[in-house]
N, C-alpha and C. Protein backbone atom coordinates (compact mmCIF):
# COMPACT_ATOMS: atom_id res chain seq x y z
N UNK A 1 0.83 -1.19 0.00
CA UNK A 1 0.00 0.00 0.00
C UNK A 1 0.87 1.25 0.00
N UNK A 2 1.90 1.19 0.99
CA UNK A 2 2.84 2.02 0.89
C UNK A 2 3.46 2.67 -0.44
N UNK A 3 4.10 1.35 -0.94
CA UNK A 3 4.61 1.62 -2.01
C UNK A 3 3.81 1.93 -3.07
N UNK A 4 2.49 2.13 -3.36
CA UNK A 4 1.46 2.60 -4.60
C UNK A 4 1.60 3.79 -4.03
N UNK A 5 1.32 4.23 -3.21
CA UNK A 5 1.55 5.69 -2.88
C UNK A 5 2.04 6.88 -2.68
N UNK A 6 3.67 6.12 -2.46
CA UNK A 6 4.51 6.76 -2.55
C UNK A 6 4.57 6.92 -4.09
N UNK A 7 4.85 6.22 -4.40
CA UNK A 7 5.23 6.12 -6.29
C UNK A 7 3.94 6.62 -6.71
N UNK A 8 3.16 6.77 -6.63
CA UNK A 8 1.65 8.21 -7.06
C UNK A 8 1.89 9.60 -6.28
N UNK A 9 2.77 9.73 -5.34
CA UNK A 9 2.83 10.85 -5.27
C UNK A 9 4.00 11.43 -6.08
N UNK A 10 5.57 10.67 -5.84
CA UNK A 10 6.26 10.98 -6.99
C UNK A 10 6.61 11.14 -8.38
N UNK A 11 5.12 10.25 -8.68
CA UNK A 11 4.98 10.46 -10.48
C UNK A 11 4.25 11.70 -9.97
N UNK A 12 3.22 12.47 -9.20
CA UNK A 12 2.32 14.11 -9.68
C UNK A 12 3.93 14.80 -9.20
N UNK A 13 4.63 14.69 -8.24
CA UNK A 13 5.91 15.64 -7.78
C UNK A 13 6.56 15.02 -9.38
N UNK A 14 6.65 14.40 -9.97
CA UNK A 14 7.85 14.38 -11.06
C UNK A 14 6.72 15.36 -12.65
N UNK A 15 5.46 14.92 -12.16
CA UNK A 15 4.88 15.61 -13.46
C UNK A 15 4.81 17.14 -13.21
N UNK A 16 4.85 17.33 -12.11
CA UNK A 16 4.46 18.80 -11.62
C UNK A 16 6.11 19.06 -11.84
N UNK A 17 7.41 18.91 -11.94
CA UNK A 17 8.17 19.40 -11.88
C UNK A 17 8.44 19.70 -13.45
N UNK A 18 7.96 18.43 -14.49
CA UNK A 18 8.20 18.54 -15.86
C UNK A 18 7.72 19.91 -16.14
N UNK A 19 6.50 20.26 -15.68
CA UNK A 19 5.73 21.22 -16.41
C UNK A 19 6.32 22.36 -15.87
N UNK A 20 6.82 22.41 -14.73
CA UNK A 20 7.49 23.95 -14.24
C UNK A 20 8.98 24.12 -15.32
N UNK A 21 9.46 23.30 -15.77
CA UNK A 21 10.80 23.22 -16.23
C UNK A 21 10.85 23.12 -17.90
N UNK A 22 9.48 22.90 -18.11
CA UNK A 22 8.96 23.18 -19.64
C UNK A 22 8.32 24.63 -20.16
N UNK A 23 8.48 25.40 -18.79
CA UNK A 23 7.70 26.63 -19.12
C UNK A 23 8.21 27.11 -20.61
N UNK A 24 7.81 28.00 -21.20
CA UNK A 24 7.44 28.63 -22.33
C UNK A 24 8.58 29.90 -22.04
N UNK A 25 9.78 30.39 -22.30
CA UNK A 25 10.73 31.55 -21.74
C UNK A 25 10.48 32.70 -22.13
N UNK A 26 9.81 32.68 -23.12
CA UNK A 26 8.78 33.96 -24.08
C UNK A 26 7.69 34.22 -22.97
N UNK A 27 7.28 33.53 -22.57
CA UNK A 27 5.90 33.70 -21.55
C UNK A 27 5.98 34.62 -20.66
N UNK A 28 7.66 33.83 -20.21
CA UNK A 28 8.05 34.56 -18.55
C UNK A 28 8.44 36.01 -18.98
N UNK A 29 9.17 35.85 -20.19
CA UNK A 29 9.96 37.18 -20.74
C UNK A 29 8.61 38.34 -20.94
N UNK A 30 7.84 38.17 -21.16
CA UNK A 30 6.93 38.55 -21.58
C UNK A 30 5.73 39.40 -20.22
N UNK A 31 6.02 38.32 -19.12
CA UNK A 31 4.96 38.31 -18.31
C UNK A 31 6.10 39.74 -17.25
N UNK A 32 6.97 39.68 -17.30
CA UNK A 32 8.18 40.63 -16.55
C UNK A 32 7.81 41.70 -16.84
N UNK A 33 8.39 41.77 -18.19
CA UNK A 33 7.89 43.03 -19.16
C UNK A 33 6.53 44.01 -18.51
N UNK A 34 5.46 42.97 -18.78
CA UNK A 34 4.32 43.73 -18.08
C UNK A 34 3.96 43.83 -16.70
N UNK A 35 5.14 43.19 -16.02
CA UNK A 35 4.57 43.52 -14.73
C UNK A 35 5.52 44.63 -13.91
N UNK A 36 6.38 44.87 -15.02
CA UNK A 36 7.14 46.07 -14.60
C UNK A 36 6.39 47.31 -14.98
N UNK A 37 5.50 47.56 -16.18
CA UNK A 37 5.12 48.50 -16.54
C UNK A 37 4.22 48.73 -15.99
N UNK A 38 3.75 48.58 -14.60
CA UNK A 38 2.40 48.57 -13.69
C UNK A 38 2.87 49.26 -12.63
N UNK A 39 2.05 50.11 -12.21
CA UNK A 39 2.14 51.01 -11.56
C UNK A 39 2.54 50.22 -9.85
N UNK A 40 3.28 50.35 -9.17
CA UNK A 40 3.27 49.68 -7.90
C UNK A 40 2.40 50.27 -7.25
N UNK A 41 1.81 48.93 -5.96
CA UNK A 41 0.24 48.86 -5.04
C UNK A 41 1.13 49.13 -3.67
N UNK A 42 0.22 49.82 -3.36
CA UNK A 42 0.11 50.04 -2.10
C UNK A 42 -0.18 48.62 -1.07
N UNK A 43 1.02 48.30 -0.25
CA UNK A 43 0.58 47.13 0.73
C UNK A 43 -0.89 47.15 0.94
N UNK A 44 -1.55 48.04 1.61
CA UNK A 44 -2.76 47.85 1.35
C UNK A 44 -4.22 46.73 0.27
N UNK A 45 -3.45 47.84 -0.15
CA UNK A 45 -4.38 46.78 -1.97
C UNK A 45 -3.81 45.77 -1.82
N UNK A 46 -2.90 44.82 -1.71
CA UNK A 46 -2.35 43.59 -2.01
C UNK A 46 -2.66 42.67 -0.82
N UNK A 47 -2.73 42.81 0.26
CA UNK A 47 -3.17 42.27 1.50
C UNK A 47 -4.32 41.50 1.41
N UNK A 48 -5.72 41.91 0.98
CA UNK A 48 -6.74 40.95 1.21
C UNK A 48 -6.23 39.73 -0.07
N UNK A 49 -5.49 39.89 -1.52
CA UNK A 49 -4.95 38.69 -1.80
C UNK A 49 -4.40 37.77 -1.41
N UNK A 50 -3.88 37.78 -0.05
CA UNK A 50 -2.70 36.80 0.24
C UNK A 50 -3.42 35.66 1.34
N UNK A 51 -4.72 35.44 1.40
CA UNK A 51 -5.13 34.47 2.17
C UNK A 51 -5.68 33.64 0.78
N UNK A 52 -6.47 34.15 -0.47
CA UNK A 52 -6.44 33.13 -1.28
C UNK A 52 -5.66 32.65 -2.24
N UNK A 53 -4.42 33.21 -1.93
CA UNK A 53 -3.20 32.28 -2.32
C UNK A 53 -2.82 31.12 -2.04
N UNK A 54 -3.31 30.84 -0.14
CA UNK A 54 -3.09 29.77 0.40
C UNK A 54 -4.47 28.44 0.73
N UNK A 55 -5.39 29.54 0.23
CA UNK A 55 -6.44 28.73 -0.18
C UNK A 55 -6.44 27.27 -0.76
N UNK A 56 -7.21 26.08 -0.93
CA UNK A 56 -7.30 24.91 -1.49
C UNK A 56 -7.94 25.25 -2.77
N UNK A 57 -7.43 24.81 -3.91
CA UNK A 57 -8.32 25.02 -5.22
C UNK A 57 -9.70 24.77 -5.21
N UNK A 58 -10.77 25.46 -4.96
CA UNK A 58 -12.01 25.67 -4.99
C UNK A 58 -12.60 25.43 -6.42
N UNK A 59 -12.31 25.87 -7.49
CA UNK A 59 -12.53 25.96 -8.51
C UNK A 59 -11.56 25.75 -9.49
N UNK A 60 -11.86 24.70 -10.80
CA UNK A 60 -10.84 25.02 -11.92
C UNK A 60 -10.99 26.00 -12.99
N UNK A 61 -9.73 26.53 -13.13
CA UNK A 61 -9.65 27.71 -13.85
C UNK A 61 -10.02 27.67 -14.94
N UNK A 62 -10.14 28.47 -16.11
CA UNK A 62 -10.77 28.43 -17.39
C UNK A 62 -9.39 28.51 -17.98
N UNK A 63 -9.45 27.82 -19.40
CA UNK A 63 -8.56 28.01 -20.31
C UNK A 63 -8.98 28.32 -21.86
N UNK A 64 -8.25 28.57 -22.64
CA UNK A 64 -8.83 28.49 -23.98
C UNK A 64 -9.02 27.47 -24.87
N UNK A 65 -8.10 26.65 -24.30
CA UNK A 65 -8.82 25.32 -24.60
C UNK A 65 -9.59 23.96 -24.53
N UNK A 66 -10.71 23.65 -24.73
CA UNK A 66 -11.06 23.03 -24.17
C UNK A 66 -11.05 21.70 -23.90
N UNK A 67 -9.69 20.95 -24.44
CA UNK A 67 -9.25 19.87 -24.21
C UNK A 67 -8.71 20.14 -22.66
N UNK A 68 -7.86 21.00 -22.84
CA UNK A 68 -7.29 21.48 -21.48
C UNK A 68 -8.06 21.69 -20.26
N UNK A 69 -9.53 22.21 -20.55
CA UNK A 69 -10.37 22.33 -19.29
C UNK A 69 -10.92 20.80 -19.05
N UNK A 70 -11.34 20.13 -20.19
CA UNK A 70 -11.82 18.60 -19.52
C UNK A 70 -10.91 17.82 -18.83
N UNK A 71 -9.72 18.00 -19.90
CA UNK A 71 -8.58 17.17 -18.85
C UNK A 71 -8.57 17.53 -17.35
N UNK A 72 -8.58 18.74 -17.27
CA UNK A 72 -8.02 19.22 -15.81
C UNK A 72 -9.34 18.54 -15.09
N UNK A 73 -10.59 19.07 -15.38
CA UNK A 73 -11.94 18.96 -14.73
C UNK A 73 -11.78 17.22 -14.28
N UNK A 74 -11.09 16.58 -15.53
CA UNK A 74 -10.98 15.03 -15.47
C UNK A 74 -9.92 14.91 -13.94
N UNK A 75 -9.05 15.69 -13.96
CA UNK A 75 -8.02 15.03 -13.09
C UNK A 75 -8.05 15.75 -11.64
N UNK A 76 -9.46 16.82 -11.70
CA UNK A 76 -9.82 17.18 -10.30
C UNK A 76 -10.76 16.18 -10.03
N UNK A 77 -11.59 15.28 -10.75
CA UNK A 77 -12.38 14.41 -10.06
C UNK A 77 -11.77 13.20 -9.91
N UNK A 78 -10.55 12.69 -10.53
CA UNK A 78 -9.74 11.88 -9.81
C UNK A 78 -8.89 11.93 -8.61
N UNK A 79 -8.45 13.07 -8.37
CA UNK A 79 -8.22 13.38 -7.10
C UNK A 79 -8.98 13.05 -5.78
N UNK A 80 -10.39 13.91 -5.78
CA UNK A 80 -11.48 13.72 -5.48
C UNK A 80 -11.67 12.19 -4.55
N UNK A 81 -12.09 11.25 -6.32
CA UNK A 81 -11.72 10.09 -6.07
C UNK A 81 -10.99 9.46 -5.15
N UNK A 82 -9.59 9.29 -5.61
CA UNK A 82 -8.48 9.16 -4.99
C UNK A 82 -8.71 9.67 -3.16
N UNK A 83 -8.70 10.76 -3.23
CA UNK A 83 -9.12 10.99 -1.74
C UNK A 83 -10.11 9.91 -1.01
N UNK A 84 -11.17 9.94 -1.78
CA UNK A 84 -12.21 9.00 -1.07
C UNK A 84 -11.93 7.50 -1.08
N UNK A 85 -11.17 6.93 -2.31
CA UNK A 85 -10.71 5.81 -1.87
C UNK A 85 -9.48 5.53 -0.89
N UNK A 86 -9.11 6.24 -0.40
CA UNK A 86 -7.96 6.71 0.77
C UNK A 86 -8.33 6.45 1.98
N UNK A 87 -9.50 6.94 2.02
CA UNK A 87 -10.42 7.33 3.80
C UNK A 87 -11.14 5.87 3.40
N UNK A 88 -11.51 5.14 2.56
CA UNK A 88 -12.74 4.41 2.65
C UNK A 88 -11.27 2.86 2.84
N UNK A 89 -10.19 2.81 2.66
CA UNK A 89 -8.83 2.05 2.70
C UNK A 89 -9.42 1.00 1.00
N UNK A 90 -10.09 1.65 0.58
CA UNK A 90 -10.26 0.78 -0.92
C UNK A 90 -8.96 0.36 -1.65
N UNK A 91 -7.54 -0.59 -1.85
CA UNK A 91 -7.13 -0.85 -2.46
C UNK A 91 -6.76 -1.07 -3.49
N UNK A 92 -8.08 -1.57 -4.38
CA UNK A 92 -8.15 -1.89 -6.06
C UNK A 92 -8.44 -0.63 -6.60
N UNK A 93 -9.34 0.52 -5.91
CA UNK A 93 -9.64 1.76 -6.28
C UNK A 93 -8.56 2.83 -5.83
N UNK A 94 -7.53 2.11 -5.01
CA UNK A 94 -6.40 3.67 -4.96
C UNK A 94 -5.77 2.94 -5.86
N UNK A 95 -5.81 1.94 -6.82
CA UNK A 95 -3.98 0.96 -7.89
C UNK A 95 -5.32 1.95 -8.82
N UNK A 96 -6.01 1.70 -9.14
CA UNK A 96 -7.13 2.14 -10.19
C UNK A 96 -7.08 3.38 -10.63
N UNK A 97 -7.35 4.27 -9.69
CA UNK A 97 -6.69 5.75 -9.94
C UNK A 97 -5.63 6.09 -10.21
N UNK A 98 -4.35 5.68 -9.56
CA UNK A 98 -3.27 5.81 -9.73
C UNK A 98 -2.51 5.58 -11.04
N UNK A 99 -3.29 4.38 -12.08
CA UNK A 99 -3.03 3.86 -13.09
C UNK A 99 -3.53 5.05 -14.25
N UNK A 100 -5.23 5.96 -13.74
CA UNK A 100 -5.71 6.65 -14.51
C UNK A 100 -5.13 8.15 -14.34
N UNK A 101 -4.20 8.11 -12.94
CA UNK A 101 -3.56 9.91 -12.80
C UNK A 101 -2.23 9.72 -13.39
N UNK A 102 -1.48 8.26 -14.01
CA UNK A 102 -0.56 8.30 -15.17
C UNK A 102 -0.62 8.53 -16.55
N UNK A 103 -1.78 7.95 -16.65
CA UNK A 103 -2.35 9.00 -18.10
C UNK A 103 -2.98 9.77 -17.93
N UNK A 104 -3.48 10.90 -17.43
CA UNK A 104 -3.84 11.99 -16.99
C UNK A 104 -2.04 12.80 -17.01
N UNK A 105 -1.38 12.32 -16.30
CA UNK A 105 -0.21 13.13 -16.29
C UNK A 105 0.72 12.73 -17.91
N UNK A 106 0.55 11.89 -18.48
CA UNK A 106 0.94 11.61 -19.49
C UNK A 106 0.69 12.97 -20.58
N UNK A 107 -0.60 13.29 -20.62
CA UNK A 107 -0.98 14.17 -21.57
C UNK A 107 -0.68 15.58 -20.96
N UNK A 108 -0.39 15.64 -19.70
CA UNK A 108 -0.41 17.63 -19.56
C UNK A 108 0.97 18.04 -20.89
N UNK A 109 2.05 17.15 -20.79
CA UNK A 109 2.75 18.52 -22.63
C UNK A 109 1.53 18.49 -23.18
N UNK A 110 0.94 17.89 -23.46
CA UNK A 110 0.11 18.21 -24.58
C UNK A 110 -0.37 19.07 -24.89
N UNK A 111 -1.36 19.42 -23.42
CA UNK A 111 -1.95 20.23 -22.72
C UNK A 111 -1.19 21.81 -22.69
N UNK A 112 0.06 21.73 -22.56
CA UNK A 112 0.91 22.48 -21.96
C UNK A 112 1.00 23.50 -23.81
N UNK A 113 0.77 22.90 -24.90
CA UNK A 113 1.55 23.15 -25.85
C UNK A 113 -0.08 23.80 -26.60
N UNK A 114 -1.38 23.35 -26.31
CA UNK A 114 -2.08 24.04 -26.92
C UNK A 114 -2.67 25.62 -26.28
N UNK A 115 -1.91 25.59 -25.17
CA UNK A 115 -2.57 26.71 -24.35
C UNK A 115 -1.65 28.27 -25.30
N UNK A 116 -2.31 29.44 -24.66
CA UNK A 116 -1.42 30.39 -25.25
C UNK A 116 -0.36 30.74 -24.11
N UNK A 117 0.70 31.65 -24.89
CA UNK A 117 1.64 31.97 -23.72
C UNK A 117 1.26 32.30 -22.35
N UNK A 118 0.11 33.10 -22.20
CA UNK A 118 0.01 34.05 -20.99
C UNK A 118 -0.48 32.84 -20.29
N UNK A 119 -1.27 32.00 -20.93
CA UNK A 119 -1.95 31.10 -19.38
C UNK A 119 -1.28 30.01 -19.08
N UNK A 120 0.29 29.56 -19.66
CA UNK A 120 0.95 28.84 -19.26
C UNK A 120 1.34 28.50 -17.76
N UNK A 121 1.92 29.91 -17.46
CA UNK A 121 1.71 30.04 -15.91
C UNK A 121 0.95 29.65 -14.66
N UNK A 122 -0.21 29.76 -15.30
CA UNK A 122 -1.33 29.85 -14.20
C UNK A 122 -1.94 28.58 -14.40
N UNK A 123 -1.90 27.72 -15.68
CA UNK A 123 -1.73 25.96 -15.98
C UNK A 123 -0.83 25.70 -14.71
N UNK A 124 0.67 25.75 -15.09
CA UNK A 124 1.48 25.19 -14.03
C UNK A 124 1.33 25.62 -12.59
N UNK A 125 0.92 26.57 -12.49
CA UNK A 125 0.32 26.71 -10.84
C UNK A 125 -0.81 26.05 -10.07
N UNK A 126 -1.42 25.72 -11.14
CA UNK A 126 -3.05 24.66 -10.86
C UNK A 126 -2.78 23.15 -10.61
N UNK A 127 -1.52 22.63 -11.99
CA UNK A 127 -1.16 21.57 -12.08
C UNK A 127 -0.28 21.36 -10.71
N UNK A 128 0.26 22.13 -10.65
CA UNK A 128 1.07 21.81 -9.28
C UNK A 128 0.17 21.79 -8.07
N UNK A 129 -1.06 22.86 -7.84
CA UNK A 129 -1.53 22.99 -6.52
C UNK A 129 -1.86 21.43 -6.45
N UNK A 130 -2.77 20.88 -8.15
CA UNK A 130 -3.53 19.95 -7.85
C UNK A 130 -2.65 18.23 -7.73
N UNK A 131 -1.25 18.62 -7.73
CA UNK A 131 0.08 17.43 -7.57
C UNK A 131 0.73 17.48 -5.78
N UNK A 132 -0.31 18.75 -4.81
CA UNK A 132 0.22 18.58 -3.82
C UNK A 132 -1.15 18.33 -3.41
N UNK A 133 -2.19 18.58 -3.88
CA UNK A 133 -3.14 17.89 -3.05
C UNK A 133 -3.23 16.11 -3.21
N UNK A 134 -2.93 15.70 -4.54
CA UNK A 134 -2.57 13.83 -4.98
C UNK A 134 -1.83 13.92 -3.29
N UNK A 135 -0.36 14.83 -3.61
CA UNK A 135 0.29 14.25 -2.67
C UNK A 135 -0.12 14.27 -0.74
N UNK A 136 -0.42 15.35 -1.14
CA UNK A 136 -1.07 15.65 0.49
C UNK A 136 -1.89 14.09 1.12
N UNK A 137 -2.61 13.93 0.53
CA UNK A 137 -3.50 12.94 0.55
C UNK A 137 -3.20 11.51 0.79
N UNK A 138 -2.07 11.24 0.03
CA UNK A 138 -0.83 10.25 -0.47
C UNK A 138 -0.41 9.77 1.21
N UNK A 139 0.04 11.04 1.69
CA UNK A 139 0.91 11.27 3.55
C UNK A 139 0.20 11.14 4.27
N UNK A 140 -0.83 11.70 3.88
CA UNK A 140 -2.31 11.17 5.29
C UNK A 140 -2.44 10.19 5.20
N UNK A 141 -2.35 9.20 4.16
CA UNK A 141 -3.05 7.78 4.28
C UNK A 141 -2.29 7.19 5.06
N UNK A 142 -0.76 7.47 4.97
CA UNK A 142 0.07 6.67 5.86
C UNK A 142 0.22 6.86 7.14
């Protein structure tokens, strides 16, 4: 049991790392650019942001494509899943998931390559939140 779990959390930590290390360098170059040309906020203004930063993904984000939104929508309800076969100690249903969040992680380049530059970012920030909740989940069971 151990070992399915560990090795499902290190394939979302190894997919979540592909996709940070595949970023798009035009994106970032790009995303600098404009965030220099913005007027700086007052601590104020920026303050009520920083509690839903640490927030749990509530919602999946929109993309422009919509392979990209089913996939994701697909691999928040395997999570989901996954969670509940965790708490319920289901065995055949945590190897089961685990088998379906390798192809799920199989396809994010894919994913990664039809999006446009700007929402690359905010892909890999989702993909990752949603590779520490796999993993979060992964540590509780044990």
């Amino acid at each position: 049991m151990k070992k399915i779990i560990l090795s499902c959390a290190a394939l979302a930590f190894a997919a979540v790392t592909m996709v940070s290390c595949g970023e798009n360098k035009d994106a970032a170059k790009e995303t600098a650019a404009t965030e220099t040309e913005k007027p700086a906020e007052t601590p104020a203004a920026t303050a009520p942001e920083a509690p839903a930063a640490n927030a749990p993904a509530a919602e999946t984000p929109s993309f422009s494509n919509e392979d990209v939104n089913k996939g994701l929508a697909e691999y928040k309800t395997l999570i989901a899943d996954y969670v509940a076969a965790l708490k319920n100690k289901d065995q055949a249903k945590v190897s089961e998931l685990a088998a379906k969040a390798q192809k799920v992680n199989a396809n994010m380049p894919e994913w990664m390559k039809k999006l446009k530059p700007e929402e690359t970012q905010k892909f890999t920030e989702y993909f990752q939140q949603l590779g520490k909740e796999w993993a979060e989940a992964a540590k509780a069971a044990m």
